[in-house]
Structures are given as structure tokens and as C-alpha cells.
PDB file of N, CA and C in Angstrom:
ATOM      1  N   UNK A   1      -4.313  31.494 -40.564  1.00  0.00           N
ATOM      2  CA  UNK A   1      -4.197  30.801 -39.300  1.00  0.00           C
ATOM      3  C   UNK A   1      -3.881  31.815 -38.202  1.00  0.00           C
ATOM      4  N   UNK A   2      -4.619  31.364 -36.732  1.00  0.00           N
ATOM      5  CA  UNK A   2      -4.441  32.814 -36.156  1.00  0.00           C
ATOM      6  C   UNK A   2      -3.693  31.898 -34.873  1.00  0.00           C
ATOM      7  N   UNK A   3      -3.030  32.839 -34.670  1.00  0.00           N
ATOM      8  CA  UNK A   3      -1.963  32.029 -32.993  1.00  0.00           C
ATOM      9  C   UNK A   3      -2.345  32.552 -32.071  1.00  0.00           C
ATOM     10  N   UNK A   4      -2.681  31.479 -31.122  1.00  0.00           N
ATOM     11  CA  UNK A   4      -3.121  31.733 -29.455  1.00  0.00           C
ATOM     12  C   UNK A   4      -2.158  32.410 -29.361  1.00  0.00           C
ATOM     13  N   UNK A   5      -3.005  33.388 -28.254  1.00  0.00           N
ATOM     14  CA  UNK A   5      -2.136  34.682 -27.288  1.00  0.00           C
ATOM     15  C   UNK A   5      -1.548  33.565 -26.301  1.00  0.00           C
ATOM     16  N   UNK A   6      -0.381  33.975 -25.857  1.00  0.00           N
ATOM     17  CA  UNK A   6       0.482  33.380 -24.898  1.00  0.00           C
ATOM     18  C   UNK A   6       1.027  34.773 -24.222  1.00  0.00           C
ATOM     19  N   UNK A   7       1.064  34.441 -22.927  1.00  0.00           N
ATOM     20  CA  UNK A   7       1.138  35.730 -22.033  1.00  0.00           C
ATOM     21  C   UNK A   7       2.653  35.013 -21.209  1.00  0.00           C
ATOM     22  N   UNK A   8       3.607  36.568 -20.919  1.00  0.00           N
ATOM     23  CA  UNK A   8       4.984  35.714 -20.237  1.00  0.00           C
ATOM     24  C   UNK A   8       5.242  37.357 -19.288  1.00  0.00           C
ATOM     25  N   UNK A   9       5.998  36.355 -18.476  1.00  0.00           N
ATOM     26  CA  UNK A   9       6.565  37.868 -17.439  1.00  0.00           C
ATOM     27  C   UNK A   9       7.982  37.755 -17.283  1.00  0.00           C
ATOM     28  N   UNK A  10       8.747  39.300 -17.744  1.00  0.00           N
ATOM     29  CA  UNK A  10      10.560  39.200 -17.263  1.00  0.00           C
ATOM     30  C   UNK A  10      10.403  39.470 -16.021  1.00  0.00           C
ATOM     31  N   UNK A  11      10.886  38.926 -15.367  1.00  0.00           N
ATOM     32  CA  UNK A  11      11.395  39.698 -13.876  1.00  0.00           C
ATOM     33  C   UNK A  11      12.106  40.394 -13.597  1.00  0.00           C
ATOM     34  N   UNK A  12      11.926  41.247 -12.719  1.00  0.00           N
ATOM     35  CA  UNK A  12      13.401  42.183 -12.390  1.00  0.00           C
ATOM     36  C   UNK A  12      14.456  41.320 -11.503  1.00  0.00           C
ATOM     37  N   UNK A  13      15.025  42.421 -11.270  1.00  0.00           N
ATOM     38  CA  UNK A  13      16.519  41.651 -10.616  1.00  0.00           C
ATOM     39  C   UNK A  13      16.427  41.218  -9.089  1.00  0.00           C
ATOM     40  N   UNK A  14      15.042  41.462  -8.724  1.00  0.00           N
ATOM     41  CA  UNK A  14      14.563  40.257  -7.469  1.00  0.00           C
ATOM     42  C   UNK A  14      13.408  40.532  -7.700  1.00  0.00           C
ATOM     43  N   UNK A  15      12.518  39.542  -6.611  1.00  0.00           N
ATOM     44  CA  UNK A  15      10.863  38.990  -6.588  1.00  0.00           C
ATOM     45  C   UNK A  15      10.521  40.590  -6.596  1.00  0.00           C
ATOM     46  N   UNK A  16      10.873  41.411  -5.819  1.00  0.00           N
ATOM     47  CA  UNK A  16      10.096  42.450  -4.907  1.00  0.00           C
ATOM     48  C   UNK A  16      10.117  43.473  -6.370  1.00  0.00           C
ATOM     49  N   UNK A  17      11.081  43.529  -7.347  1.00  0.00           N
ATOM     50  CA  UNK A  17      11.042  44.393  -8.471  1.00  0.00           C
ATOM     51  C   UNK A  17       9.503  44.248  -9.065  1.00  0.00           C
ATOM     52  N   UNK A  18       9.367  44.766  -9.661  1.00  0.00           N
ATOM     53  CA  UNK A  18       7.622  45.138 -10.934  1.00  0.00           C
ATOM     54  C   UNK A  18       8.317  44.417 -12.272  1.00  0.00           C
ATOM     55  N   UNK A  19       7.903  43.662 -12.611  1.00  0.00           N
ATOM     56  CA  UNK A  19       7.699  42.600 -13.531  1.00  0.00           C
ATOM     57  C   UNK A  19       6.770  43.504 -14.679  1.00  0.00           C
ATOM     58  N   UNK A  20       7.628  42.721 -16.481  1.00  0.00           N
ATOM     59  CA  UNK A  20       7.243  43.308 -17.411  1.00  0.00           C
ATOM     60  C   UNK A  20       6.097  42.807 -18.082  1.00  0.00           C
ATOM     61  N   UNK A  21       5.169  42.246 -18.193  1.00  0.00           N
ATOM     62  CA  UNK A  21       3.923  41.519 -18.602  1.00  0.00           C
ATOM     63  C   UNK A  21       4.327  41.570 -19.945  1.00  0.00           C
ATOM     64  N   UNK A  22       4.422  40.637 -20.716  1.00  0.00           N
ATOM     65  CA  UNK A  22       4.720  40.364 -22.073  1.00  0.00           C
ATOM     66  C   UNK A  22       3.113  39.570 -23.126  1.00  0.00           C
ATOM     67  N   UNK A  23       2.715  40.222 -24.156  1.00  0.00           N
ATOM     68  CA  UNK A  23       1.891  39.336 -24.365  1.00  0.00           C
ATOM     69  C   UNK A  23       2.329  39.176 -25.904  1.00  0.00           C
ATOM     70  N   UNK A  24       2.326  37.353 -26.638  1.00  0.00           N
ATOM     71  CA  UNK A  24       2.552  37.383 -27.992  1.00  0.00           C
ATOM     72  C   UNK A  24       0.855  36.706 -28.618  1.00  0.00           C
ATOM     73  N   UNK A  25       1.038  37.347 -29.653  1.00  0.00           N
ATOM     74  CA  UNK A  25      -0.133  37.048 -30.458  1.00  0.00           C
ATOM     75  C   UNK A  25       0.015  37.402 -32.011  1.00  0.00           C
ATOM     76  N   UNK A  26       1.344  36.711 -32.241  1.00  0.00           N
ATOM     77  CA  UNK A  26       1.733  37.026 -33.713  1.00  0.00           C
ATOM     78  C   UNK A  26       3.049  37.920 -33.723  1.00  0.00           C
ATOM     79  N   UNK A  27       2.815  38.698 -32.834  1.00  0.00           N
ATOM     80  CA  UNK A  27       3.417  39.773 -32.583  1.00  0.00           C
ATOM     81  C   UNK A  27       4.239  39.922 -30.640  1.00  0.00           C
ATOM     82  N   UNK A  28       5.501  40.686 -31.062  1.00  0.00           N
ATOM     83  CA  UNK A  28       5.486  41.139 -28.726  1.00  0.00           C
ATOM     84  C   UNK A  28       5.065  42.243 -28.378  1.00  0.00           C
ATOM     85  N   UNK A  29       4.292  42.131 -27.629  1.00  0.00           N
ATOM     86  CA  UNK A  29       3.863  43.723 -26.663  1.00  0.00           C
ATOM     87  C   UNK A  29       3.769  43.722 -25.099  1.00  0.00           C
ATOM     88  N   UNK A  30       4.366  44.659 -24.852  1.00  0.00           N
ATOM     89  CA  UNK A  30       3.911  44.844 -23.772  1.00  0.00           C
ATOM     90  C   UNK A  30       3.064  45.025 -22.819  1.00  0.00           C
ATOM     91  N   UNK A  31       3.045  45.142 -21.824  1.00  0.00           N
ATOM     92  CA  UNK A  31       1.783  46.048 -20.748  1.00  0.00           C
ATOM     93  C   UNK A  31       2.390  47.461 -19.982  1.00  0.00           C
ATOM     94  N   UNK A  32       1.783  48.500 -21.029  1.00  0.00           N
ATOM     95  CA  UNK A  32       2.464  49.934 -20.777  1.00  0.00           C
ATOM     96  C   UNK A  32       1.634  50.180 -19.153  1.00  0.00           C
ATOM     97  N   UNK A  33       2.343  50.283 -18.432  1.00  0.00           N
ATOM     98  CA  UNK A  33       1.694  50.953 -16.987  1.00  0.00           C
ATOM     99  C   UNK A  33       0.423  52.567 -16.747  1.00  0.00           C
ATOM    100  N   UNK A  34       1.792  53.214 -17.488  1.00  0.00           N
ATOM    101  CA  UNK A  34       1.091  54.311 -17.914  1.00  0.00           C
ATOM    102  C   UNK A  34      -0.040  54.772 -18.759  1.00  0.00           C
ATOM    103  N   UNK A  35       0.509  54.011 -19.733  1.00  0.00           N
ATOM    104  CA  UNK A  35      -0.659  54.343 -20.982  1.00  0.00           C
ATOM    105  C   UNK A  35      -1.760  53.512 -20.948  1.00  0.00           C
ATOM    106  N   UNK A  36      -2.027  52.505 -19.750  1.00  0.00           N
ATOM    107  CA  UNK A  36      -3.571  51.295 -19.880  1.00  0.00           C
ATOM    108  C   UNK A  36      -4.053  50.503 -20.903  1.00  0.00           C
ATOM    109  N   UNK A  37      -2.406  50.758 -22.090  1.00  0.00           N
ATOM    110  CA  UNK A  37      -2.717  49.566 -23.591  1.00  0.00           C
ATOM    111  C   UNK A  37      -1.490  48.788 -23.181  1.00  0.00           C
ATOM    112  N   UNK A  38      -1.429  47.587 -24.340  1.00  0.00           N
ATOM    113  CA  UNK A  38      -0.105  47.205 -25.349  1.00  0.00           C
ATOM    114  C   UNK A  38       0.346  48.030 -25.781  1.00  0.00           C
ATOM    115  N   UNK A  39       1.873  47.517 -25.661  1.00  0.00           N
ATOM    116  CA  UNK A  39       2.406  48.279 -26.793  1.00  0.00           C
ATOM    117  C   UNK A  39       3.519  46.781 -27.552  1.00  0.00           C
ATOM    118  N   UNK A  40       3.331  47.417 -28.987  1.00  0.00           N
ATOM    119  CA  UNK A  40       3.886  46.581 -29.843  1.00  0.00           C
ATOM    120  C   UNK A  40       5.388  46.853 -30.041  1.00  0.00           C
ATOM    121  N   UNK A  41       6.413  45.942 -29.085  1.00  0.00           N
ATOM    122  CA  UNK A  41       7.566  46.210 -29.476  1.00  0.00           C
ATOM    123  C   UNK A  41       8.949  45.096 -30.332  1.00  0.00           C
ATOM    124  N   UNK A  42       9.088  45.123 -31.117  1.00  0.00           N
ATOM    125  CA  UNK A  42       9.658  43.310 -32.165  1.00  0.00           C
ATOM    126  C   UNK A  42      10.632  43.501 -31.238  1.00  0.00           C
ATOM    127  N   UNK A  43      11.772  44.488 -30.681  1.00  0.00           N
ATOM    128  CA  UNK A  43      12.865  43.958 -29.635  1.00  0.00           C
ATOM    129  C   UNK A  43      12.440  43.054 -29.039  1.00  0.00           C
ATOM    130  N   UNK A  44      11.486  42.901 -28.297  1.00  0.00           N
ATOM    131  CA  UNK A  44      10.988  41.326 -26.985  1.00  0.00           C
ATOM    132  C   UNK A  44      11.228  39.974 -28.048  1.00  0.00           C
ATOM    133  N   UNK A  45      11.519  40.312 -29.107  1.00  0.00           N
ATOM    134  CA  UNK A  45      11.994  38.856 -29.410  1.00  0.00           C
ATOM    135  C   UNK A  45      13.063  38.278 -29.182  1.00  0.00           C
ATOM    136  N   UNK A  46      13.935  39.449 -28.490  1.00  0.00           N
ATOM    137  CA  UNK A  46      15.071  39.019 -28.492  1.00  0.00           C
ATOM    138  C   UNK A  46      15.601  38.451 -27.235  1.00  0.00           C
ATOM    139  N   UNK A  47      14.357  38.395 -26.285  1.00  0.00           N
ATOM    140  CA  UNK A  47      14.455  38.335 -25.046  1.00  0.00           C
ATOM    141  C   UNK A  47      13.671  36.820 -24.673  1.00  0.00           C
ATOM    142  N   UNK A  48      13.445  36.506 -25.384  1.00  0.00           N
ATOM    143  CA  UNK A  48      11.812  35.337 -25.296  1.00  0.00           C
ATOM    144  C   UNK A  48      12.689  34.227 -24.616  1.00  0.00           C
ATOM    145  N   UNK A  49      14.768  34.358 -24.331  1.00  0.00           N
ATOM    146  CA  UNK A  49      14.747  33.369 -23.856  1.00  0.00           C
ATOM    147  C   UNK A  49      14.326  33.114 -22.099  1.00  0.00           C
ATOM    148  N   UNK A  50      14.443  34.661 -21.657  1.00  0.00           N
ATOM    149  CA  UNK A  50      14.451  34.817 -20.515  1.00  0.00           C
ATOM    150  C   UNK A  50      12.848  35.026 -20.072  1.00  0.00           C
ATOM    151  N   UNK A  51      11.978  34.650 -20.772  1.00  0.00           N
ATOM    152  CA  UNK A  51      10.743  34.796 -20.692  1.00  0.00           C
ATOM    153  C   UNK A  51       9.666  33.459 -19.862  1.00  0.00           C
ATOM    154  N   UNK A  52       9.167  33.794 -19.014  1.00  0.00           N
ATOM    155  CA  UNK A  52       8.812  32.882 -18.016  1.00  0.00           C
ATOM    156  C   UNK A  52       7.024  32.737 -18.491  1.00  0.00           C
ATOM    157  N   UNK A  53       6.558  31.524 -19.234  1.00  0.00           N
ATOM    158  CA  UNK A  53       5.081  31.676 -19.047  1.00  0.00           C
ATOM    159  C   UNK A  53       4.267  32.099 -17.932  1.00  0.00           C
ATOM    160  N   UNK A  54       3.312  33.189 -18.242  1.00  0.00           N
ATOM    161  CA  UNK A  54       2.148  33.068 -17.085  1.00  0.00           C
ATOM    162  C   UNK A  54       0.907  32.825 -17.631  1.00  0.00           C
ATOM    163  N   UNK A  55      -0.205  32.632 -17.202  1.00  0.00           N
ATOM    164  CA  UNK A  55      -1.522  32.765 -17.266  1.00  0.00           C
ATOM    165  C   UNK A  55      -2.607  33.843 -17.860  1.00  0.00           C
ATOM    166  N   UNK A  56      -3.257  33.939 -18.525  1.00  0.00           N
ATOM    167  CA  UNK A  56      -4.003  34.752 -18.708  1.00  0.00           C
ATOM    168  C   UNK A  56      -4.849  35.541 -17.814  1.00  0.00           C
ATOM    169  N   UNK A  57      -4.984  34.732 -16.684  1.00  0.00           N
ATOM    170  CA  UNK A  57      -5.919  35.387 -15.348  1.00  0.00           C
ATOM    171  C   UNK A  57      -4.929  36.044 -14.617  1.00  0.00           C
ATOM    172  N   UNK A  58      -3.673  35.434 -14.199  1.00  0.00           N
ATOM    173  CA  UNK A  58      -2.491  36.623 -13.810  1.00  0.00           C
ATOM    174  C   UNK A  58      -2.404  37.766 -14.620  1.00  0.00           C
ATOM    175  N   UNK A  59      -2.597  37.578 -15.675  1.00  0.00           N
ATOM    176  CA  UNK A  59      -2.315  38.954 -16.628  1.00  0.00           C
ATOM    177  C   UNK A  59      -3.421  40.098 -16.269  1.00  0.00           C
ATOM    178  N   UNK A  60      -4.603  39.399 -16.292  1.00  0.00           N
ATOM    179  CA  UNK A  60      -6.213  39.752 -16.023  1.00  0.00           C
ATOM    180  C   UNK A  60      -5.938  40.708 -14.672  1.00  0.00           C
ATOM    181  N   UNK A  61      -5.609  39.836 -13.925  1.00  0.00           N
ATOM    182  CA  UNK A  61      -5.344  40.192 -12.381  1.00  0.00           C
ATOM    183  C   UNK A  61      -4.241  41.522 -12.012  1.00  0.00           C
ATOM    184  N   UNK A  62      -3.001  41.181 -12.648  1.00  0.00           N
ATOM    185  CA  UNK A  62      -2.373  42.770 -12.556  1.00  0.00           C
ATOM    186  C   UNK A  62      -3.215  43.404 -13.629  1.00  0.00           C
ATOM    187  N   UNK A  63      -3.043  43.596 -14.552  1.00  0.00           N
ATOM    188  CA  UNK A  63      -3.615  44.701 -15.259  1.00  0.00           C
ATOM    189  C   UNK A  63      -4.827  45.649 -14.252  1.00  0.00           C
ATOM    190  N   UNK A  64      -5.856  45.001 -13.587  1.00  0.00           N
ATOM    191  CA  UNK A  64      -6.193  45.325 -12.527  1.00  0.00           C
ATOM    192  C   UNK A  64      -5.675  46.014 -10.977  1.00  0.00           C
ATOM    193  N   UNK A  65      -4.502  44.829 -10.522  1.00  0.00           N
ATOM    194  CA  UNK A  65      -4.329  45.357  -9.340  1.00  0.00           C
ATOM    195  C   UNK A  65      -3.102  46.017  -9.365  1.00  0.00           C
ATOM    196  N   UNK A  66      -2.262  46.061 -10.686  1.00  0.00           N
ATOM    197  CA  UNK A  66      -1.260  46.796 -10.922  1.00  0.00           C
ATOM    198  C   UNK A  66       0.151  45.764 -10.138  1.00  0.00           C
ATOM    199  N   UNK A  67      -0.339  44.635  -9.243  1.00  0.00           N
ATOM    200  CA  UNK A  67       0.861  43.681  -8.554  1.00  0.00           C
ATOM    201  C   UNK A  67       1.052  42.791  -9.549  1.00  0.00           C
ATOM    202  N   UNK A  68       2.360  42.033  -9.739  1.00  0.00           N
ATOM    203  CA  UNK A  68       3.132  41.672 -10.317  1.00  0.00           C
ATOM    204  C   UNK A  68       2.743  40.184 -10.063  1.00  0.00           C
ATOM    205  N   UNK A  69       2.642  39.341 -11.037  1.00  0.00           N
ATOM    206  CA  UNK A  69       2.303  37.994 -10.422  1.00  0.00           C
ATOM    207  C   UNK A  69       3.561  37.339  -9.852  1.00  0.00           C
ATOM    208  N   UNK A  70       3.099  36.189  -9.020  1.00  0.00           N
ATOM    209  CA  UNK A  70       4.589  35.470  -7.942  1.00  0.00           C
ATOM    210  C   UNK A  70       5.248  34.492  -8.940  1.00  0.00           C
ATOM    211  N   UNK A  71       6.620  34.970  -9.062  1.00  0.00           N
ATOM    212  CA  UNK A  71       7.517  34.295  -9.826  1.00  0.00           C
ATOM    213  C   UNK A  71       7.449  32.954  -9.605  1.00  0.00           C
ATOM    214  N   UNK A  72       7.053  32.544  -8.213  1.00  0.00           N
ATOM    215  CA  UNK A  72       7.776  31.380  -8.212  1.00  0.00           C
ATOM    216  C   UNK A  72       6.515  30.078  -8.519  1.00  0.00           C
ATOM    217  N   UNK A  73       5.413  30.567  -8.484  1.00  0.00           N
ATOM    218  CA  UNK A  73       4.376  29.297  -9.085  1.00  0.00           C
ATOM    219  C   UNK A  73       4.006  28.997  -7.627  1.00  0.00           C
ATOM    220  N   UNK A  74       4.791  28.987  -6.715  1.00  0.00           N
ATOM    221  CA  UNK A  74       4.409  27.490  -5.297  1.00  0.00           C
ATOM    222  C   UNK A  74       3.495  28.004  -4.588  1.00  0.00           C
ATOM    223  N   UNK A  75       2.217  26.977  -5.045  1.00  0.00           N
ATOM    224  CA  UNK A  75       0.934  27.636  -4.354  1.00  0.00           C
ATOM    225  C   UNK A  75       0.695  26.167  -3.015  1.00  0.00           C
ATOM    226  N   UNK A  76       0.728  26.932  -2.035  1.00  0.00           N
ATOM    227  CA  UNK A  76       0.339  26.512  -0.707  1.00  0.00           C
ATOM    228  C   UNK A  76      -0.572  25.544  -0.177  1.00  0.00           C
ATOM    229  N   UNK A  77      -1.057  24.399   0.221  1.00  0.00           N
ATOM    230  CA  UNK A  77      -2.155  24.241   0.576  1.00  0.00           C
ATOM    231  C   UNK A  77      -2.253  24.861   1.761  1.00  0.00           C
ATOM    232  N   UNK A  78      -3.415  25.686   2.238  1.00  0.00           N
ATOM    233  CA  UNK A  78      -3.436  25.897   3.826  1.00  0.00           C
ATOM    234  C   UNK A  78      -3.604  25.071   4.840  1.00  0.00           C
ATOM    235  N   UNK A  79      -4.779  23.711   4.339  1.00  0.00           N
ATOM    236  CA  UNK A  79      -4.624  22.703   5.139  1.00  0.00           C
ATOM    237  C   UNK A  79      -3.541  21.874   5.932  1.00  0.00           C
ATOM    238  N   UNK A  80      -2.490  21.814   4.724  1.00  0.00           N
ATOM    239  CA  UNK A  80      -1.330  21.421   5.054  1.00  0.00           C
ATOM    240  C   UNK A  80      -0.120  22.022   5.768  1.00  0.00           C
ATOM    241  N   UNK A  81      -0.305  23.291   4.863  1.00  0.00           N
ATOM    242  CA  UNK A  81       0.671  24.372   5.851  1.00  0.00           C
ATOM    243  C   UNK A  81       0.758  24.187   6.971  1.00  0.00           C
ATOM    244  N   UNK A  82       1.561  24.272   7.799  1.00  0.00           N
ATOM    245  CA  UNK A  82       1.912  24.621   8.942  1.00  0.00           C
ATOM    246  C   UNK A  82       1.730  22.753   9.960  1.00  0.00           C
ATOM    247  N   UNK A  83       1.765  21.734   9.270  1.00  0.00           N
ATOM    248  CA  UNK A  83       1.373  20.789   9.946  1.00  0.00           C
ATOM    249  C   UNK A  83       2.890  20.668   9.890  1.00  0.00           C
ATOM    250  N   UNK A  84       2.932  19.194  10.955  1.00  0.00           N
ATOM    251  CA  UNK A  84       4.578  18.711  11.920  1.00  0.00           C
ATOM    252  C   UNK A  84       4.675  17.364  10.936  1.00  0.00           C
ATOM    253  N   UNK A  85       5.498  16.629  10.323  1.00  0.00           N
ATOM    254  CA  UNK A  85       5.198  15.830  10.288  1.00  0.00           C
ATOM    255  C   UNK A  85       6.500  14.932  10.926  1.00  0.00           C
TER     256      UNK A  85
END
């Protein structure tokens, strides 16, 4: 039996810190900055409580742009933005 990848991010100690990209797939690894792999480390289990789900396309997306996805989820409408009510 094989287990969906589930992708999670720690945060640092505010928004503006670089966030640790966590990915499990049986196993925890990281997203090494430097090195452009995973790395397989079993400590992140010990952490999984402080572990925040993200997305696979956020993951997609830094690994690319190297930015940290937004902790906080709250996506905007623009339409709405900025109206009086």
C-alpha cells in the first residue's frame, strides 16, 4: 500500500521568516535550499505537531520561486476588496 504525499510548512518565528517545506510520503523530508533535492530526515516526526498543511502547487511554486507560501490561507476577492459596506 503506497501513502499519498502530503506536503506541510513550519514557520519561522514570523510571516516574513523562510518557511521549512516538509514533504511525507512514508517517510519526512525536507526541501534542502541549497542542494535542489529532499532530504530524508525521521527527526520531522517529532515536529508534525506544529506542522501546518499546504498544497502541492505551493510546494510546486516555491521550489521554483524560492518564496515561502502565505501562512495565513486568506485569499482576497478583488472584486470585493476595498468596497464600503
Amino acid at each position: 500500500m503506497t501513502t499519498q504525499t502530503q506536503y506541510f510548512m513550519l514557520q519561522g518565528r514570523s510571516n516574513t521568516d523562510s518557511s521549512l517545506i516538509i514533504r511525507f510520503d512514508g517517510q519526512y523530508s525536507y526541501w534542502g535550499k541549497k542542494s535542489q533535492t529532499w532530504i530524508c530526515d525521521p527527526n520531522l516526526q517529532q515536529i508534525r505537531d506544529n506542522l501546518k498543511p499546504i498544497t502541492g502547487n505551493d510546494v510546486k511554486k516555491y521550489i521554483k520561486t524560492g518564496a515561502p507560501p502565505r501562512s495565513d490561507y486568506q485569499h482576497v476577492n478583488p472584486k470585493i476588496d476595498g468596497m464600503r459596506i
